[in-house]
C-alpha atoms as a PDB file:
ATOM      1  CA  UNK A   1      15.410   8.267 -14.172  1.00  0.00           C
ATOM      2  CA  UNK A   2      18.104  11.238 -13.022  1.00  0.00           C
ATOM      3  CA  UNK A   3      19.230  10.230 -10.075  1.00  0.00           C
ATOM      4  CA  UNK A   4      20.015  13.203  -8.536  1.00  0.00           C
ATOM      5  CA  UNK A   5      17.240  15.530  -8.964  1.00  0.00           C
ATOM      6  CA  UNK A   6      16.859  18.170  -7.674  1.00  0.00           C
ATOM      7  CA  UNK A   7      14.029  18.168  -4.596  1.00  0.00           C
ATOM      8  CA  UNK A   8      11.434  20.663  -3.396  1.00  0.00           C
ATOM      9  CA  UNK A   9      11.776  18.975  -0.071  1.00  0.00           C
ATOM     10  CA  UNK A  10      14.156  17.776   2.631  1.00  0.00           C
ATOM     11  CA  UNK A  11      16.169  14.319   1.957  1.00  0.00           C
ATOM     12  CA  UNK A  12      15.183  13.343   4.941  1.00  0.00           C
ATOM     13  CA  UNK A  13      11.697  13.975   4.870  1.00  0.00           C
ATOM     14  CA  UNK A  14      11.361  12.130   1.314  1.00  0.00           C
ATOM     15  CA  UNK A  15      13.337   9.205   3.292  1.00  0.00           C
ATOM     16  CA  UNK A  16      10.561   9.508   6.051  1.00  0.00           C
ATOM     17  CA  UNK A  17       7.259   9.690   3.784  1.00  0.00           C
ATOM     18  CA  UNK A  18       8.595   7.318   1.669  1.00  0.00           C
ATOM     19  CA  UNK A  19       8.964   4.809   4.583  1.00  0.00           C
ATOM     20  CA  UNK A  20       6.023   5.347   6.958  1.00  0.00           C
ATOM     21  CA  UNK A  21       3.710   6.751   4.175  1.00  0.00           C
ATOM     22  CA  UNK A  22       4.083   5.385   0.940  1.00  0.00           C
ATOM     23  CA  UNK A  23       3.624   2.176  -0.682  1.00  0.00           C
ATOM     24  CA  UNK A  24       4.384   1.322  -4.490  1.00  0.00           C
ATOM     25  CA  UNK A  25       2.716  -2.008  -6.520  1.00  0.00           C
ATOM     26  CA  UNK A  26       2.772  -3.254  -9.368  1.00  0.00           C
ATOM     27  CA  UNK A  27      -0.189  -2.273 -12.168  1.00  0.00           C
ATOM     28  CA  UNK A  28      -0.896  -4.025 -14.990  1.00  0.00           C
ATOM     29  CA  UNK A  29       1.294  -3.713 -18.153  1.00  0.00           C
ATOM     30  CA  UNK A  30       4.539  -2.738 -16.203  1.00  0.00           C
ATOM     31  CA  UNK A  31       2.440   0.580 -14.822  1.00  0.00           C
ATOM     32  CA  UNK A  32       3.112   1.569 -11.031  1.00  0.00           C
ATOM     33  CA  UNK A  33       0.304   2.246  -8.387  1.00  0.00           C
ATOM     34  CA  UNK A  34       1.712   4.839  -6.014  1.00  0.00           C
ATOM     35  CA  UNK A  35      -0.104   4.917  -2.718  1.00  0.00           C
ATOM     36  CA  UNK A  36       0.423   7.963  -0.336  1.00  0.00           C
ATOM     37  CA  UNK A  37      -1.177   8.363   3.111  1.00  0.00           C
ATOM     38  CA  UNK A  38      -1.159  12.141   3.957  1.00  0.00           C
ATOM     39  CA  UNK A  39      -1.930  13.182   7.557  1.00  0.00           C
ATOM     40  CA  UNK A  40      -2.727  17.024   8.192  1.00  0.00           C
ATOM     41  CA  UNK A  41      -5.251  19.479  10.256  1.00  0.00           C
ATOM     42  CA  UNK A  42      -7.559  21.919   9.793  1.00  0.00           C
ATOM     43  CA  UNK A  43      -7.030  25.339  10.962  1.00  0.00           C
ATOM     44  CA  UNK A  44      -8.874  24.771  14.015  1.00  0.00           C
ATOM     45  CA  UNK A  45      -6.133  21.364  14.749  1.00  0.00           C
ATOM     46  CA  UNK A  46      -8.671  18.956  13.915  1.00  0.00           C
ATOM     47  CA  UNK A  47      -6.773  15.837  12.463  1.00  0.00           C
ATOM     48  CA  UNK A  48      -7.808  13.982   9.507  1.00  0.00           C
ATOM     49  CA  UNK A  49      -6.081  11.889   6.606  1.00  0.00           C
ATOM     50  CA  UNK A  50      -6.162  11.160   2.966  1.00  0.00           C
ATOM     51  CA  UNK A  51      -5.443   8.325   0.259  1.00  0.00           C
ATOM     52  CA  UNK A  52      -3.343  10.040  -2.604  1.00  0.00           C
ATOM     53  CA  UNK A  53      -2.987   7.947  -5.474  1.00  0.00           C
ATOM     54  CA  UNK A  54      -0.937   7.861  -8.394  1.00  0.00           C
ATOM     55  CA  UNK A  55      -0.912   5.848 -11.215  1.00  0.00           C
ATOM     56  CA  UNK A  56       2.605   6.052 -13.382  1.00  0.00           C
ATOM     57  CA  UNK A  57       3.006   3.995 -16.661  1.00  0.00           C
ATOM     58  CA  UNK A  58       5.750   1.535 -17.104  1.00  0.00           C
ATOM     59  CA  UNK A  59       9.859   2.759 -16.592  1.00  0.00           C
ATOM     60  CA  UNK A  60      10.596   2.516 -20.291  1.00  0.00           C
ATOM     61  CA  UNK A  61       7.818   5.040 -20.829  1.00  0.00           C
ATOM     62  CA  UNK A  62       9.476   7.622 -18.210  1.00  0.00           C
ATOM     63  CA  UNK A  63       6.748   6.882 -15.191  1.00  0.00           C
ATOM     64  CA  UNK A  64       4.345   9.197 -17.244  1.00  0.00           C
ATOM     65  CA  UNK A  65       1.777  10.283 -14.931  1.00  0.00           C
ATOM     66  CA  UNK A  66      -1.534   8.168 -16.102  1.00  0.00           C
ATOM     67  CA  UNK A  67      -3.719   9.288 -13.270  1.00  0.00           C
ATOM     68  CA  UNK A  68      -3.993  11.361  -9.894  1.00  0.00           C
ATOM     69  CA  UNK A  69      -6.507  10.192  -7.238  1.00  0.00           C
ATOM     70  CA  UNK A  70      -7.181  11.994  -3.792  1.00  0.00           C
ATOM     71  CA  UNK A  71      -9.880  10.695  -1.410  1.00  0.00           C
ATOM     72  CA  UNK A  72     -10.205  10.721   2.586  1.00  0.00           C
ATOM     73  CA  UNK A  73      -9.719   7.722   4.188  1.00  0.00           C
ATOM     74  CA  UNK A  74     -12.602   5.584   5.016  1.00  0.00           C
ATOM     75  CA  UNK A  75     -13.852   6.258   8.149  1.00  0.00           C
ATOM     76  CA  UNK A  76     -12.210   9.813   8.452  1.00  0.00           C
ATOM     77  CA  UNK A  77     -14.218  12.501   9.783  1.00  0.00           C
ATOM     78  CA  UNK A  78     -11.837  15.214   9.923  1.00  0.00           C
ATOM     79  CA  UNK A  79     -11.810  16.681   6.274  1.00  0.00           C
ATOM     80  CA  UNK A  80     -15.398  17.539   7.023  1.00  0.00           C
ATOM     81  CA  UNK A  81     -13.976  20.657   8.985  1.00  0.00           C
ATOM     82  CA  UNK A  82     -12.036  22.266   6.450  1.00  0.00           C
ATOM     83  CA  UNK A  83     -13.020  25.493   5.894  1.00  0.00           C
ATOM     84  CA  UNK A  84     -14.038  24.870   2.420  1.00  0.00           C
ATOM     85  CA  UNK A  85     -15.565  22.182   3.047  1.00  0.00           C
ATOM     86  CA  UNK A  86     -17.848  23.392   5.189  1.00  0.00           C
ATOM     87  CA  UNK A  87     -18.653  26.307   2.520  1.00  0.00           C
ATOM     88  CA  UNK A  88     -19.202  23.549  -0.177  1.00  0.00           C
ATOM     89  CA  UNK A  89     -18.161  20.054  -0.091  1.00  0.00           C
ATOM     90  CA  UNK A  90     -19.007  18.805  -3.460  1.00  0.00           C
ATOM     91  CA  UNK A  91     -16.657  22.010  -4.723  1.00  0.00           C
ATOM     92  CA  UNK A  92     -13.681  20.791  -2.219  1.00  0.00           C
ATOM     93  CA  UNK A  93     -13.992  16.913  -3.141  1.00  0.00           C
ATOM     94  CA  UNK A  94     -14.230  17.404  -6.608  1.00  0.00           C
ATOM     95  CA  UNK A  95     -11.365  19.897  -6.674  1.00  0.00           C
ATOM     96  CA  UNK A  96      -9.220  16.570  -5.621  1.00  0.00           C
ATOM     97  CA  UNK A  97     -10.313  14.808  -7.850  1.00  0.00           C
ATOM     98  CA  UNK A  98      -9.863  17.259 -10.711  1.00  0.00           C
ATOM     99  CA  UNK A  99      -6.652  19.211 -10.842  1.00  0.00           C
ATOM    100  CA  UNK A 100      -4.558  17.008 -12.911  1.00  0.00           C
ATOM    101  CA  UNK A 101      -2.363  19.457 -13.663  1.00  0.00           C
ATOM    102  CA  UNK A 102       0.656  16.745 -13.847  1.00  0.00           C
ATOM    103  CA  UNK A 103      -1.226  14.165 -15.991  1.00  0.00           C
ATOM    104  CA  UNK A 104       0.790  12.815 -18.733  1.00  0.00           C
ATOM    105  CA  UNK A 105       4.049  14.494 -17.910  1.00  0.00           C
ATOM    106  CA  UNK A 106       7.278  12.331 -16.940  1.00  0.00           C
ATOM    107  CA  UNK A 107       7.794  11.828 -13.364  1.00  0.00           C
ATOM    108  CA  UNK A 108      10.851  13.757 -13.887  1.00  0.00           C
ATOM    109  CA  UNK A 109       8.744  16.894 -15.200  1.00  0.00           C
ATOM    110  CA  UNK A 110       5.432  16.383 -12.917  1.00  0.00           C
ATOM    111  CA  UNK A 111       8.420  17.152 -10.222  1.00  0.00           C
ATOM    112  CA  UNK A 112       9.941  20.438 -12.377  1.00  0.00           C
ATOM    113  CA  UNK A 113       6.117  21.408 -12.000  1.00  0.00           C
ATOM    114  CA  UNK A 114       6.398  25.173 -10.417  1.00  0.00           C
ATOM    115  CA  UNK A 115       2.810  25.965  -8.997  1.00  0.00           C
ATOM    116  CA  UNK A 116       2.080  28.180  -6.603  1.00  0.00           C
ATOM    117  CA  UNK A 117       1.986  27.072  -2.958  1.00  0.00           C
ATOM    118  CA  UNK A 118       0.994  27.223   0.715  1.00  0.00           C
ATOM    119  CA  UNK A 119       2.656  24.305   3.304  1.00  0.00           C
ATOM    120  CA  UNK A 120      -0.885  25.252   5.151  1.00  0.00           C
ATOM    121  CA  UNK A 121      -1.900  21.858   6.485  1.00  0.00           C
ATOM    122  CA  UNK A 122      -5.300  22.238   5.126  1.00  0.00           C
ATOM    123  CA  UNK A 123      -6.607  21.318   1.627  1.00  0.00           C
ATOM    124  CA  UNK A 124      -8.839  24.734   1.171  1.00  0.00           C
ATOM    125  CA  UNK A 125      -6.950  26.654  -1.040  1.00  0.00           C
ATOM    126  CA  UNK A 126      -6.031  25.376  -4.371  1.00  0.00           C
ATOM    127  CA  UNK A 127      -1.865  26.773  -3.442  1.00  0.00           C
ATOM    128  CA  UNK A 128      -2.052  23.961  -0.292  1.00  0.00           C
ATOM    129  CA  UNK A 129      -3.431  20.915  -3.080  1.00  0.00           C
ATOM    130  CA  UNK A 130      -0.415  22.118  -5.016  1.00  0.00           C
ATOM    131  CA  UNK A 131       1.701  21.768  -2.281  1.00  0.00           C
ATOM    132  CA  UNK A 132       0.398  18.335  -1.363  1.00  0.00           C
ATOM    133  CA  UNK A 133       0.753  16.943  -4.620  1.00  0.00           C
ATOM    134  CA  UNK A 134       4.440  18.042  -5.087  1.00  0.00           C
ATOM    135  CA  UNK A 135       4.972  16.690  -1.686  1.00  0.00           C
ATOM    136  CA  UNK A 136       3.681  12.998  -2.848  1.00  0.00           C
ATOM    137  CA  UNK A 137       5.288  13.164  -5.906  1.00  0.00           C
ATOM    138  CA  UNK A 138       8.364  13.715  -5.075  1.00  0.00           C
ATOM    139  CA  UNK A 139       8.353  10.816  -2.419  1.00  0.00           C
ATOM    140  CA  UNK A 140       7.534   9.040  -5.266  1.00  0.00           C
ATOM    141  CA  UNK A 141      10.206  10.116  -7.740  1.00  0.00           C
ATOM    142  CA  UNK A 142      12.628  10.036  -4.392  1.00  0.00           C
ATOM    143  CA  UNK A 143      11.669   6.180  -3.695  1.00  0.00           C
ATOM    144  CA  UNK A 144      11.900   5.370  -7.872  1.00  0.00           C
ATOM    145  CA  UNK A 145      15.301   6.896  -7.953  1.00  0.00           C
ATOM    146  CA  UNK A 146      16.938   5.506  -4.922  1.00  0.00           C
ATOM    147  CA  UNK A 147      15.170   1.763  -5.996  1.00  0.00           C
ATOM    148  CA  UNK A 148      17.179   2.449  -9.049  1.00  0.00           C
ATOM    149  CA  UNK A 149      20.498   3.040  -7.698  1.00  0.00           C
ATOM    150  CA  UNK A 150      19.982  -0.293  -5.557  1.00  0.00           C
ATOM    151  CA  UNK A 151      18.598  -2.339  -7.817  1.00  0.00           C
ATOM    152  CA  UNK A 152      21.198  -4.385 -10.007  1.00  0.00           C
ATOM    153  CA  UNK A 153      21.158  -3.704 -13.779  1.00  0.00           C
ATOM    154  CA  UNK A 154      19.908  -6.753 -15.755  1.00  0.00           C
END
């Protein structure tokens, strides 16, 4: 893995998510499960959160991207307010669930990936999933590459 990409997003804030939001296991066959927690609001402030999950395949296969996952967290209420949900929530949900633009690139290309993009803290337009995603996977790559450089070389 390069370790020193170059990153859509602060240091910092890559040090932060990966540290209060993100939490990497193992999979079977050497595979990663890469789970993000992703807080934002609605455009009327209302709070609510979301399980991003990403499924990588083994190192020696450059952490290809084997599958994206987004869901609300149990019990939240809050992504009922979006505006698109409230216009159509099968459309919204299954919009998370089905823009894989990313799947079966590298790590290293899913975070080259130049989509357009909105930091709106909402999930209605397709340029704020974009932005999401890129933010979670480059925690991801961020928390990969700096496990690298700590980890001794066998």
């Amino acid at each position: 893995m390069n370790a020193a990409p170059t990153y859509a997003f602060p240091i910092r804030a890559l040090r932060r998510w990966r540290d209060e939001r993100l939490t990497i296991a193992d999979d079977v066959h050497g595979a990663l499960r890469a789970t993000f927690l992703f807080e934002g609001t609605t455009c009327g402030s209302i709070p609510f959160a979301l399980t991003y999950v990403v499924r990588l395949s083994a190192a020696e296969d450059g952490y290809r991207v084997i599958e994206l996952g987004c869901d609300p967290v149990p019990g939240d209420e809050g992504h009922r307010r979006m505006c698109a949900y409230l216009e159509n929530p099968t459309r919204l949900l299954d919009a998370l669930k089905t823009e894989q633009s990313v799947v079966g690139l590298s790590l290293a290309e899913a975070i080259a990936w130049q989509p357009a993009t909105s930091p709106a803290g909402c999930l209605c337009a397709e340029s704020a999933r974009n932005h999401k995603w890129l933010a979670v996977l480059h925690t991801i790559h961020f928390a990969l590459a700096q496990r690298a450089l700590t980890t001794p070389a066998s």
